[in-house]
N, C-alpha and C. Protein backbone atom coordinates (compact mmCIF):
# COMPACT_ATOMS: atom_id res chain seq x y z
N UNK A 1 51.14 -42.53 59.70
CA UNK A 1 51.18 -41.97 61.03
C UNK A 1 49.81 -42.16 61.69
N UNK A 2 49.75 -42.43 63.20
CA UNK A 2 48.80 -42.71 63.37
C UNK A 2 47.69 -41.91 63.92
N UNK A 3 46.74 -41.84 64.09
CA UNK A 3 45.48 -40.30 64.59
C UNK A 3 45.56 -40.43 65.47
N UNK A 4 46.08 -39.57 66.62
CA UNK A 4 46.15 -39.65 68.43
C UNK A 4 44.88 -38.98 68.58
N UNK A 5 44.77 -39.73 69.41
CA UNK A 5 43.09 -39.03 70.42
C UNK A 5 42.28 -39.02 69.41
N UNK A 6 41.91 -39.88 68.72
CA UNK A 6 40.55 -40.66 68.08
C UNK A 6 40.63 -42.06 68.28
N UNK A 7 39.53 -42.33 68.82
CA UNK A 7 39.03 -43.96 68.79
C UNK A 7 37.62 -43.71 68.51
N UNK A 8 37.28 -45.03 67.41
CA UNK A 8 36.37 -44.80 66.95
C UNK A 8 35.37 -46.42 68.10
N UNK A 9 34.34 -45.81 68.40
CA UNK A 9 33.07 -46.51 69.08
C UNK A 9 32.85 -47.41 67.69
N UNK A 10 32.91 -48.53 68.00
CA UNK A 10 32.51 -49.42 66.66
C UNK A 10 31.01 -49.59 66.45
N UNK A 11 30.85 -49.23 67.40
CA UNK A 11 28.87 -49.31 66.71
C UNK A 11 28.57 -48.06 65.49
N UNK A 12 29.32 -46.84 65.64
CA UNK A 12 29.23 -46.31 64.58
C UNK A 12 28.95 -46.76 63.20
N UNK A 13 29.78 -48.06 63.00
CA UNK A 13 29.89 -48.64 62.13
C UNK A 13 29.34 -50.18 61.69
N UNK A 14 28.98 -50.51 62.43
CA UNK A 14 27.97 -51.80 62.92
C UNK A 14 27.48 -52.50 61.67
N UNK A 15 26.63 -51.61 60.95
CA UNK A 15 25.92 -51.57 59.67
C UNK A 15 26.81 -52.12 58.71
N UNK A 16 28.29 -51.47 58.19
CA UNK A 16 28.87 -51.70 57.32
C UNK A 16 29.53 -53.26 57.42
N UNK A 17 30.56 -52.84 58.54
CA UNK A 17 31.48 -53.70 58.92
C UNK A 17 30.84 -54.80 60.24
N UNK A 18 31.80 -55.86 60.29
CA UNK A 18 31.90 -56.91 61.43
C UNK A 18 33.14 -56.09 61.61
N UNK A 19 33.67 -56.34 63.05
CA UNK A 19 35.21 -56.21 63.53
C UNK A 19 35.99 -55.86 62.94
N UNK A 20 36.42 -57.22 62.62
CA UNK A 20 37.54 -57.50 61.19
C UNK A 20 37.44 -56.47 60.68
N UNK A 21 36.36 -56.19 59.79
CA UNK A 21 36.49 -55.25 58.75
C UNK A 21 36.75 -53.92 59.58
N UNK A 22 36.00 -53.57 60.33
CA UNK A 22 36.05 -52.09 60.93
C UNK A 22 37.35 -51.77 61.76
N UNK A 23 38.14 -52.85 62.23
CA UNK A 23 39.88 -52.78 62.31
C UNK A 23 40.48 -52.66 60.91
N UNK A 24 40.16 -53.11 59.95
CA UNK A 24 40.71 -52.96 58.22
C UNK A 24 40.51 -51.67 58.30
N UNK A 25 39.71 -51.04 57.91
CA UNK A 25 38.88 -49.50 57.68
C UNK A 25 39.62 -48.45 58.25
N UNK A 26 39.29 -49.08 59.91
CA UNK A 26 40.50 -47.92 60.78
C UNK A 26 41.80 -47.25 60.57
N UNK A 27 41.91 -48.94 60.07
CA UNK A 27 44.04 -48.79 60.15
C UNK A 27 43.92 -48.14 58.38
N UNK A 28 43.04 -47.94 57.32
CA UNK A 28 43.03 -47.72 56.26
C UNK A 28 43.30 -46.38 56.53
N UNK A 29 42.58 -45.60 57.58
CA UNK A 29 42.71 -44.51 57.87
C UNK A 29 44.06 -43.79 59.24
N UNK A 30 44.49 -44.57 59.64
CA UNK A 30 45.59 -44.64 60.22
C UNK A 30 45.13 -44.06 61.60
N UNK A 31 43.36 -44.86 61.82
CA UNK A 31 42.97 -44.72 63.21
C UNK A 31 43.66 -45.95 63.86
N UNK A 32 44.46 -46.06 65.27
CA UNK A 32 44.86 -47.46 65.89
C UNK A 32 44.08 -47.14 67.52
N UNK A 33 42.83 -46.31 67.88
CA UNK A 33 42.24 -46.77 68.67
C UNK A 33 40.82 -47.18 68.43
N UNK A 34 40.33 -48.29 69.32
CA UNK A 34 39.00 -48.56 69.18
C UNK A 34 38.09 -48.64 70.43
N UNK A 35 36.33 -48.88 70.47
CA UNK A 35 36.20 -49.45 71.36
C UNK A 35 34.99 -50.15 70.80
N UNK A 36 35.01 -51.42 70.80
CA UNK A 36 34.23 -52.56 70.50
C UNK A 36 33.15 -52.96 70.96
N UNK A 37 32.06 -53.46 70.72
CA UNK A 37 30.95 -54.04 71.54
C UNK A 37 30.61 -55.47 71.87
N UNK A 38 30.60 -56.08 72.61
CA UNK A 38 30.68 -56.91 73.19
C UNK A 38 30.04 -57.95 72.14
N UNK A 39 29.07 -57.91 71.55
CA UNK A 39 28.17 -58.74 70.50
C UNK A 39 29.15 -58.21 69.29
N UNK A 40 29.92 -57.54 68.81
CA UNK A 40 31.14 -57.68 67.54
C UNK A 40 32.03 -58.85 68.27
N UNK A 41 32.22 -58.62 69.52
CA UNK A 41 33.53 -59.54 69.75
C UNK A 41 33.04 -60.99 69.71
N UNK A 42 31.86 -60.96 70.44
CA UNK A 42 31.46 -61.95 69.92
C UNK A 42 31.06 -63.33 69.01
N UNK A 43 30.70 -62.14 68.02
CA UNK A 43 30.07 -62.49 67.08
C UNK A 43 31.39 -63.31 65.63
N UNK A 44 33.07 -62.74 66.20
CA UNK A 44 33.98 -63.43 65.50
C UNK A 44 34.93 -63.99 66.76
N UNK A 45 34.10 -64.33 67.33
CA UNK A 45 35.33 -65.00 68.93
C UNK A 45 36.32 -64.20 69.45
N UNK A 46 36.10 -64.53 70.71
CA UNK A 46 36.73 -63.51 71.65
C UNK A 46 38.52 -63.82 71.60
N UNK A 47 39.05 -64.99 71.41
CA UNK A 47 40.25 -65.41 70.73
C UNK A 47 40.45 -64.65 69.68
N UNK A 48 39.87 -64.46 68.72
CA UNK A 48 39.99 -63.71 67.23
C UNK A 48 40.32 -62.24 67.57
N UNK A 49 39.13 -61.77 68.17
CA UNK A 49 38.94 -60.49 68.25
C UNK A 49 40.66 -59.76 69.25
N UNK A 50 40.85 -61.28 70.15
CA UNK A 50 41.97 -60.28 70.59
C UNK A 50 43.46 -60.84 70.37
N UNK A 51 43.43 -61.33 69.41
CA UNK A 51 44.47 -61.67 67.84
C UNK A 51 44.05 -60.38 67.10
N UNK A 52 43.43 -60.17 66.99
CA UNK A 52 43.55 -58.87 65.99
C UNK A 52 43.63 -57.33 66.59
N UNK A 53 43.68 -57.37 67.80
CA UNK A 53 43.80 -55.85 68.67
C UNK A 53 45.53 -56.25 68.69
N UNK A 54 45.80 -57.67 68.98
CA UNK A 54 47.07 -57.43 69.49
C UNK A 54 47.88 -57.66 67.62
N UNK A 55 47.61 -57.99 67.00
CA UNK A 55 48.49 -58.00 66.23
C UNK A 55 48.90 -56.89 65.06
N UNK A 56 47.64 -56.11 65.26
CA UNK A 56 47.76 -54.60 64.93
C UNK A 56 47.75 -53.35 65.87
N UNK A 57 48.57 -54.03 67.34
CA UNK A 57 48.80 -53.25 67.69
C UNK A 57 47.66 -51.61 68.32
N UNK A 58 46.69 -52.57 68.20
CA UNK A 58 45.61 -51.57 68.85
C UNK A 58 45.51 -51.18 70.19
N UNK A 59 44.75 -50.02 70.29
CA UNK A 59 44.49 -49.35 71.77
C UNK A 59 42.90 -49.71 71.67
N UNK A 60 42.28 -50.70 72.88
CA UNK A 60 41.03 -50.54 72.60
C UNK A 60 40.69 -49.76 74.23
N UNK A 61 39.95 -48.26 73.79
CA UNK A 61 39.85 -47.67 74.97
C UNK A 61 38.52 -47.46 75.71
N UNK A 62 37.91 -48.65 75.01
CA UNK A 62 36.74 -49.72 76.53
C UNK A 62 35.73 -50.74 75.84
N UNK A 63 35.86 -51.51 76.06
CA UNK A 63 34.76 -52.37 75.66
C UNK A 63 33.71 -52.10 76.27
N UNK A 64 32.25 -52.08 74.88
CA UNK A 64 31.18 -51.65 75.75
C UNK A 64 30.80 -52.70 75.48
N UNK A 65 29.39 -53.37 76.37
CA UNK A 65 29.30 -52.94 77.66
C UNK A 65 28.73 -53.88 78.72
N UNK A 66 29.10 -53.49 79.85
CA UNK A 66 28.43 -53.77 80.71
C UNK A 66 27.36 -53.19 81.61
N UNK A 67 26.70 -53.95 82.65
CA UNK A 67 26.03 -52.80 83.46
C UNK A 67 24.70 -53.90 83.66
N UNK A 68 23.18 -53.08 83.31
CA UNK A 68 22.07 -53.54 83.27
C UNK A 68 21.52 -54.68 84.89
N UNK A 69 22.36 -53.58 85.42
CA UNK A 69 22.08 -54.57 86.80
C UNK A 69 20.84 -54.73 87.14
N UNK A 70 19.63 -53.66 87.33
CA UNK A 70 18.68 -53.75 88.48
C UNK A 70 18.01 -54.80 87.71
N UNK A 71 17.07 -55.30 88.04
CA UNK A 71 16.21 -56.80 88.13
C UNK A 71 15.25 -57.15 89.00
N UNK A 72 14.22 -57.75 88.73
CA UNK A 72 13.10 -57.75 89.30
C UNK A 72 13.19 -58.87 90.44
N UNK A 73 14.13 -59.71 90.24
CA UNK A 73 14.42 -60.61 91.47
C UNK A 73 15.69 -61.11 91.49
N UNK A 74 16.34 -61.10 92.46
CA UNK A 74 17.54 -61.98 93.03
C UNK A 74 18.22 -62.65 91.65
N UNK A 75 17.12 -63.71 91.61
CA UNK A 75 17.89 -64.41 90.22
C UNK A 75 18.54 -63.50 88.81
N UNK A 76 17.63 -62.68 88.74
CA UNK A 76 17.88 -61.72 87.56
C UNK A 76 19.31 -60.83 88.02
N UNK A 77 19.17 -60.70 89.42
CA UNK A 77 20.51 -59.31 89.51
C UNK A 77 21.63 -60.48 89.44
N UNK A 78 21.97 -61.19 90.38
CA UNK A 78 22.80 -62.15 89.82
C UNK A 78 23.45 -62.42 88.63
N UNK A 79 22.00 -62.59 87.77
CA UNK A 79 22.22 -63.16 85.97
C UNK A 79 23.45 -62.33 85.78
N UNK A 80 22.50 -60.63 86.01
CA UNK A 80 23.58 -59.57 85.97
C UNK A 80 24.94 -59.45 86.04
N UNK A 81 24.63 -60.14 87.75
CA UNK A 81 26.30 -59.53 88.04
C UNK A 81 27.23 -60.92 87.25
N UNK A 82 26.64 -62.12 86.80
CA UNK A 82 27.33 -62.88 86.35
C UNK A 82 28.21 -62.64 85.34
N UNK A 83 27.29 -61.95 84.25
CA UNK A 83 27.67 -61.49 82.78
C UNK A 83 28.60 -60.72 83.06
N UNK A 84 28.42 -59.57 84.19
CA UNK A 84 29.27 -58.14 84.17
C UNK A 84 30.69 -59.11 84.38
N UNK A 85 30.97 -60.34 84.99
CA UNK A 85 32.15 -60.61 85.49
C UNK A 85 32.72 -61.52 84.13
N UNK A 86 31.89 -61.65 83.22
CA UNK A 86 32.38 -62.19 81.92
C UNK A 86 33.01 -61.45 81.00
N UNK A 87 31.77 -60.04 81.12
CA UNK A 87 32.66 -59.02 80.31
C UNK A 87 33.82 -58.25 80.92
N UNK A 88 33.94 -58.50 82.51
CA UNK A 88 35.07 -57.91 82.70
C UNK A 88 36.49 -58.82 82.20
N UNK A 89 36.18 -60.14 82.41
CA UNK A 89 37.09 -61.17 81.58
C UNK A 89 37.56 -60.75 79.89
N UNK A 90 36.08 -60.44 79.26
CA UNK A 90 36.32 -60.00 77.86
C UNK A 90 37.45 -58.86 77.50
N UNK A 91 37.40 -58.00 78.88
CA UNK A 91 38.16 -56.85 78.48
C UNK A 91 39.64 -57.08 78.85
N UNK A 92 39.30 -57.87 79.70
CA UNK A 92 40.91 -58.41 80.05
C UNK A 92 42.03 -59.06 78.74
N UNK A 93 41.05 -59.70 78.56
CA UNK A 93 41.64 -60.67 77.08
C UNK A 93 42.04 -59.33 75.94
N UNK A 94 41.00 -58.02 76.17
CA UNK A 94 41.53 -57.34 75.10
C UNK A 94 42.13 -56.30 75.11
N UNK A 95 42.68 -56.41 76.35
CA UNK A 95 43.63 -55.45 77.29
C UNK A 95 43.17 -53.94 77.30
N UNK A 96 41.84 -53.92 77.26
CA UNK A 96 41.15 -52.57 77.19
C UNK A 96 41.29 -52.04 78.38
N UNK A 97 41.02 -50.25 78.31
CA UNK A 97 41.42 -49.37 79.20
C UNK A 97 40.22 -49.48 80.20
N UNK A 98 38.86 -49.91 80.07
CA UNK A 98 38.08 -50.18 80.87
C UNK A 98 37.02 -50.71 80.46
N UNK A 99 35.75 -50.99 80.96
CA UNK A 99 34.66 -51.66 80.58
C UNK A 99 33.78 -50.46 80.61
N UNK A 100 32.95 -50.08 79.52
CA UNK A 100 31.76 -49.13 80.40
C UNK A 100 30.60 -49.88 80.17
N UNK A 101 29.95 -49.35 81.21
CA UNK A 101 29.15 -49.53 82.22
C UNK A 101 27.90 -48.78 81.10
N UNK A 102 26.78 -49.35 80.71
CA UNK A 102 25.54 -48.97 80.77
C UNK A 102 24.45 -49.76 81.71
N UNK A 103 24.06 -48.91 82.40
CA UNK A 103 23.72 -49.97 84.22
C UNK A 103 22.16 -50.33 83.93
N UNK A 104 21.77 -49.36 83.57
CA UNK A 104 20.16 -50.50 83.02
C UNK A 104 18.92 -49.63 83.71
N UNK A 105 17.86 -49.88 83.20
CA UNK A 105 16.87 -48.87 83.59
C UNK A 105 16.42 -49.38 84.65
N UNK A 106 15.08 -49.57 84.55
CA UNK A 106 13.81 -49.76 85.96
C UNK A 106 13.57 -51.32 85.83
N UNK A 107 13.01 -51.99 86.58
CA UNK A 107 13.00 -53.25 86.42
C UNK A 107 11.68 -53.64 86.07
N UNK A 108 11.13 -54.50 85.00
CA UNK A 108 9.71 -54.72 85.16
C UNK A 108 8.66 -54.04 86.14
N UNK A 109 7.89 -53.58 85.67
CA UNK A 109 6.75 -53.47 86.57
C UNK A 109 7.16 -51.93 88.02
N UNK A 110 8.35 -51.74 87.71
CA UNK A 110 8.46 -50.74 88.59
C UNK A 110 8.58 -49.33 88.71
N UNK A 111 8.49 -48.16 89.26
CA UNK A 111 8.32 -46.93 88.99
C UNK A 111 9.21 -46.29 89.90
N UNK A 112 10.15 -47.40 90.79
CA UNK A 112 11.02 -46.82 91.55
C UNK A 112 12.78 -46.23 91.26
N UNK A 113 12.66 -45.24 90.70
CA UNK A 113 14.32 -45.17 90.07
C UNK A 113 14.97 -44.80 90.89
N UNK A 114 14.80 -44.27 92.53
CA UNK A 114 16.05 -44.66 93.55
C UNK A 114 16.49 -45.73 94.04
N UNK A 115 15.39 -46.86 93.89
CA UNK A 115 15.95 -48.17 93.96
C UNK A 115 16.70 -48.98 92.90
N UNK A 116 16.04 -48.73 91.70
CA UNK A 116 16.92 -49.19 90.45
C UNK A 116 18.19 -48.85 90.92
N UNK A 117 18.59 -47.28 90.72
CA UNK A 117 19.93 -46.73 91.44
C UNK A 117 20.35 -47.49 92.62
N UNK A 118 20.16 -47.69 93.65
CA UNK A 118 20.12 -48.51 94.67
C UNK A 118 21.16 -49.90 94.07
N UNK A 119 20.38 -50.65 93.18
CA UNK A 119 20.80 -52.03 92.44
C UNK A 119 21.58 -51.47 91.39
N UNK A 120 21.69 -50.89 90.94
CA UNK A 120 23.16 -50.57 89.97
C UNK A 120 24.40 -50.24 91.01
N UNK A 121 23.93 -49.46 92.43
CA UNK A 121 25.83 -49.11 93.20
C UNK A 121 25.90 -51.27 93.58
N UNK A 122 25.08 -51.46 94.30
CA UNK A 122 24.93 -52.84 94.55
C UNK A 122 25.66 -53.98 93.66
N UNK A 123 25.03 -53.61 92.41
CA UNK A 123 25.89 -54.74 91.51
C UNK A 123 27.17 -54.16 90.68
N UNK A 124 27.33 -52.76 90.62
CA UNK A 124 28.66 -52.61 90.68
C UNK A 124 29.62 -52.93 91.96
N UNK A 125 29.20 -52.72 93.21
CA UNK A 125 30.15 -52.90 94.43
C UNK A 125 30.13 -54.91 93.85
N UNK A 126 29.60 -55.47 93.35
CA UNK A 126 29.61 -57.02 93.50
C UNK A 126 30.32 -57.27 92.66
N UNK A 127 30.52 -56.32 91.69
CA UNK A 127 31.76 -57.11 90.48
C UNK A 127 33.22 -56.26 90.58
N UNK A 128 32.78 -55.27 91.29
CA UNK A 128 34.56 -54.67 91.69
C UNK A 128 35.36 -55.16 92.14
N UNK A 129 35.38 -56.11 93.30
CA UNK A 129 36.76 -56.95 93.38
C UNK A 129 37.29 -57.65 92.05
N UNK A 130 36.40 -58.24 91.57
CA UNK A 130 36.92 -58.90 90.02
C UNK A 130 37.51 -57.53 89.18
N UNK A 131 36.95 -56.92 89.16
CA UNK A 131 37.59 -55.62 88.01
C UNK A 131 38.99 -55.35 88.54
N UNK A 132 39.03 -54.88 89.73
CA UNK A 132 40.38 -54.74 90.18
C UNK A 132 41.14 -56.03 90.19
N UNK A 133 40.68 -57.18 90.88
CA UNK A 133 41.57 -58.08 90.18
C UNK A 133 42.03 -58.49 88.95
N UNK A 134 41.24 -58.02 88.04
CA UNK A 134 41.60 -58.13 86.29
C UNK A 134 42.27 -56.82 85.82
N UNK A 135 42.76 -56.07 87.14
CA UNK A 135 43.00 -54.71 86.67
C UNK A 135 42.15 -53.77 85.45
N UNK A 136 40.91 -53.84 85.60
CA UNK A 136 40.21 -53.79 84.63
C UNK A 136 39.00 -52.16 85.02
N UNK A 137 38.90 -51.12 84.76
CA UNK A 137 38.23 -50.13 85.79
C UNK A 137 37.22 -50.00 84.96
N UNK A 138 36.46 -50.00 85.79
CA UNK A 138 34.84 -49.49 85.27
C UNK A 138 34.41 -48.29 85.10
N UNK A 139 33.46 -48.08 83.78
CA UNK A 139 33.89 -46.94 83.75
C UNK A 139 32.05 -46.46 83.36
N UNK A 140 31.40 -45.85 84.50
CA UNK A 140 29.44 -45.91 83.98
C UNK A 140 29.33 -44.60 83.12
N UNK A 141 28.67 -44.90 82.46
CA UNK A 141 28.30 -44.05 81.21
C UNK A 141 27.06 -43.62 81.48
N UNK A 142 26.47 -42.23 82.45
CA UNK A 142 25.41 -41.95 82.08
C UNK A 142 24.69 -41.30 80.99
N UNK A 143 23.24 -42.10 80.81
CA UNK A 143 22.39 -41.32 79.57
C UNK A 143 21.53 -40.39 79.76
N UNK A 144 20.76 -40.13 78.71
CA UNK A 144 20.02 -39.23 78.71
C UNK A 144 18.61 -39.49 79.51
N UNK A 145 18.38 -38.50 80.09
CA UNK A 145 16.96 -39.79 81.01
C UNK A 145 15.54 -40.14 80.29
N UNK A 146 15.89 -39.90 78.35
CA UNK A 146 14.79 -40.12 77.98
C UNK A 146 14.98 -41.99 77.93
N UNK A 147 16.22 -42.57 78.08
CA UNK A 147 16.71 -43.58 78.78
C UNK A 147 16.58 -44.14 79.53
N UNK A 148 15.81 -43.93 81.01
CA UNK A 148 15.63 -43.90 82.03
C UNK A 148 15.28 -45.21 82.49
N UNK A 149 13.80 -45.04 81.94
CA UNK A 149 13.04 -46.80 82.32
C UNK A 149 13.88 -47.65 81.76
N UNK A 150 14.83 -47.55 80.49
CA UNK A 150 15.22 -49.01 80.14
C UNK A 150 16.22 -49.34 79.84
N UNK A 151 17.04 -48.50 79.69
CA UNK A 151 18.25 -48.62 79.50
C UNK A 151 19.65 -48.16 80.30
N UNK A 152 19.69 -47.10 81.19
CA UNK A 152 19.95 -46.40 82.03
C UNK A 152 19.44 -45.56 83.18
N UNK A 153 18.95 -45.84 84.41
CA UNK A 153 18.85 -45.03 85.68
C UNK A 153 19.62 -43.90 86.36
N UNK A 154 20.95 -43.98 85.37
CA UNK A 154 21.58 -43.32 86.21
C UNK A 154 22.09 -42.19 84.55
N UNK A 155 21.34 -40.76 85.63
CA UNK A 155 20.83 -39.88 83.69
C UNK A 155 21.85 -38.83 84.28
N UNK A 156 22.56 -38.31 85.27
CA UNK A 156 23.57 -36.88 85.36
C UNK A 156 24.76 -37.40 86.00
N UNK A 157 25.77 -36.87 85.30
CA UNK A 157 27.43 -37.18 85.72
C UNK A 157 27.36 -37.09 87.17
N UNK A 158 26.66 -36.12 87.69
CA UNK A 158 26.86 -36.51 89.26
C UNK A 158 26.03 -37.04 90.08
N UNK A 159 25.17 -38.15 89.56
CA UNK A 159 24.15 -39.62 89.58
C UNK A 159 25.96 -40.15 89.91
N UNK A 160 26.78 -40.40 88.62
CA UNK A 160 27.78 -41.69 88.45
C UNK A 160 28.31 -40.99 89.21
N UNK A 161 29.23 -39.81 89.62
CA UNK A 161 30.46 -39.56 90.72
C UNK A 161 30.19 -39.92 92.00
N UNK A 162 28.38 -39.93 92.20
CA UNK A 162 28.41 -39.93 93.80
C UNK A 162 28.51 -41.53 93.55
N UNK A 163 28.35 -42.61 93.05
CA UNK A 163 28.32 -43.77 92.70
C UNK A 163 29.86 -44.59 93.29
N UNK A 164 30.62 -43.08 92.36
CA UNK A 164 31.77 -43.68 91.93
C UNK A 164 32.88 -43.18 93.33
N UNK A 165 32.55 -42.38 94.11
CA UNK A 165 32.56 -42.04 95.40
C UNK A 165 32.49 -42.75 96.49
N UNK A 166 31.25 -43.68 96.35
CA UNK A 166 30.58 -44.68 97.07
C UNK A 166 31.18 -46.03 97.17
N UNK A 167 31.99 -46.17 96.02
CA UNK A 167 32.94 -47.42 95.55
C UNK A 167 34.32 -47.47 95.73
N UNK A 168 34.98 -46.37 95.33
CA UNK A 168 36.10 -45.87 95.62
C UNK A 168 37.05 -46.96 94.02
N UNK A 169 37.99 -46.80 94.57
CA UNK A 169 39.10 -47.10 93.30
C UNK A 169 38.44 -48.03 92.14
N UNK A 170 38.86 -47.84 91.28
CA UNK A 170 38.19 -48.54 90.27
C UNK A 170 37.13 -48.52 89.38
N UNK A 171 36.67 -47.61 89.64
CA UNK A 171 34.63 -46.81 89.38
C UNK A 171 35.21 -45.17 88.86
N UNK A 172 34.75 -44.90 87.48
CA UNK A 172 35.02 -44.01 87.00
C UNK A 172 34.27 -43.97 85.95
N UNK A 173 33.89 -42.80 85.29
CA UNK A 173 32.89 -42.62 84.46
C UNK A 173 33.47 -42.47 82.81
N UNK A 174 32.62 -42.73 82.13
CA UNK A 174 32.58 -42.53 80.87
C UNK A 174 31.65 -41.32 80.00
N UNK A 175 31.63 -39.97 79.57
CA UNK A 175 30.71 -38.83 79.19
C UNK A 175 31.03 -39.55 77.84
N UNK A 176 29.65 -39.15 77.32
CA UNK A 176 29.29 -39.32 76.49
C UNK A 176 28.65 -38.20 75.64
N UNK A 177 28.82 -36.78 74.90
CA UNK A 177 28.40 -35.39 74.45
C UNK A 177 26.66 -35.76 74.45
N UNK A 178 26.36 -36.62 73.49
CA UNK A 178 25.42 -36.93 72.92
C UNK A 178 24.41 -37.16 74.25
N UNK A 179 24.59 -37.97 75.70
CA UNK A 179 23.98 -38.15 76.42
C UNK A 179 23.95 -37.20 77.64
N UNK A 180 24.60 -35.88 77.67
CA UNK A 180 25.02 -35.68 78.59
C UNK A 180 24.83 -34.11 78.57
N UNK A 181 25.01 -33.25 77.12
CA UNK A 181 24.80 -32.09 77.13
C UNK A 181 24.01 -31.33 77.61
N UNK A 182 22.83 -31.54 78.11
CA UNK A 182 21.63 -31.03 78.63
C UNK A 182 21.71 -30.45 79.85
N UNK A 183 23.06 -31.59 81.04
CA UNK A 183 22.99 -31.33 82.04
C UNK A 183 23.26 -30.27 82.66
N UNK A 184 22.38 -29.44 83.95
CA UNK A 184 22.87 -28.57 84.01
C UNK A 184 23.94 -28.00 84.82
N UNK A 185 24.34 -29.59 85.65
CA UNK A 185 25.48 -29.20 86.63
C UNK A 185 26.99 -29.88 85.62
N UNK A 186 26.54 -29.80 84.66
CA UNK A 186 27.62 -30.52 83.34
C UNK A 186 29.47 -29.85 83.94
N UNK A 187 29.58 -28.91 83.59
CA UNK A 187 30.75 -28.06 83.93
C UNK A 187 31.15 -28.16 84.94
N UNK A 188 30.16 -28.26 86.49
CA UNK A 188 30.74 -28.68 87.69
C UNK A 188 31.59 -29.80 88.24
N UNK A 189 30.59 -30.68 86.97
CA UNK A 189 31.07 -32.05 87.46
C UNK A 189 31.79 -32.45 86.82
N UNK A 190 32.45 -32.53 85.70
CA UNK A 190 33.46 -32.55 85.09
C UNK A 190 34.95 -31.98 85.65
N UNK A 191 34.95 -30.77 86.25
CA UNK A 191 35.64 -30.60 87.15
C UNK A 191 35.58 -31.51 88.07
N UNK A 192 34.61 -31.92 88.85
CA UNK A 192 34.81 -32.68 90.34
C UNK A 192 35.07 -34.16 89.60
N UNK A 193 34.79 -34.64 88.34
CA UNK A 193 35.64 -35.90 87.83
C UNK A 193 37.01 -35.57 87.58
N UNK A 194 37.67 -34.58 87.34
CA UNK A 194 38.54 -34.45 87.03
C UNK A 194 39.68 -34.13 88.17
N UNK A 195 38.75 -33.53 89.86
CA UNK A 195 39.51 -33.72 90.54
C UNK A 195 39.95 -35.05 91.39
């Protein structure tokens, strides 16, 4: 029988297993959701990887990730939005429930994190027609803002709602306990995601 409402984040497991194995492991345990990282799928082909969601019948409920938009020049946000439209392809192929979004810190040399923010709604509004055309929803995961400079700009659930507000269909968030507990408008906004 299978475990409803567990999917296991495969980086958990990173260390032990490749893919393969950590789909073996799962189904050992009669987990059938996942969500994969883009360098696992990789790393055994994106053909493979979604031969094996579909032939065991998996739920993968998001491939991480995308995001890492802001950039110190033109060329770089681009690079960005290029990849984001690859991995929205990736998720397509693995019929995942969405892509999340880790959008990326400060850009070289800079100390401005309303502009970083600025270039993360920017290069999300640039890859949303593709998401919706891949039927594919994005989904930003804010972190903790000890995160801030480099990995994520966007540190409180209602950083991503007003984001996801700003974008309209298709833009939806991903909480994360671990990144998110601190906040103190946590409870509000969870409600206002939920309305």
């Amino acid at each position: 029988m299978a475990v409803n409402g567990l999917s296991i984040n495969l980086a958990t497991v990173r260390e032990q297993y490749d893919m393969k194995q950590a789909v073996e492991a799962c189904l050992k345990q009669d987990i059938v959701a996942i969500a994969p990282w883009r360098d696992q799928v990789h790393a055994i082909g994106l053909s493979e990887a979604a031969r094996i969601v579909a032939d065991n019948q998996l739920q993968v409920t998001g491939l991480c990730r995308g995001g890492m938009f802001p950039a110190a020049d033109a060329a770089g946000r681009a690079a960005a939005i290029d990849d984001n439209k690859r991995a929205i392809d990736e998720a397509a192929a693995l019929n995942a429930d969405c892509l999340v979004l880790v959008v990326g810190g400060l850009p070289a040399g800079s100390r401005d994190i309303a502009h970083a923010r600025d270039m993360v709604a920017d290069g999300i509004g640039a890859i949303l027609p593709h998401a919706r055309a891949s039927g594919i929803p994005l989904a930003i995961e804010p972190l903790h803002p000890m995160y801030a400079a480099d990995r994520a700009c966007v540190n409180t659930l209602e950083q991503a709602l007003d984001i996801c507000d700003l974008l309209g269909n298709g833009v939806g968030v991903a909480i994360d306990v671990y990144h998110v507990w601190w906040d103190p408008k946590l409870e509000q906004q969870i409600t206002r995601a939920g309305a």
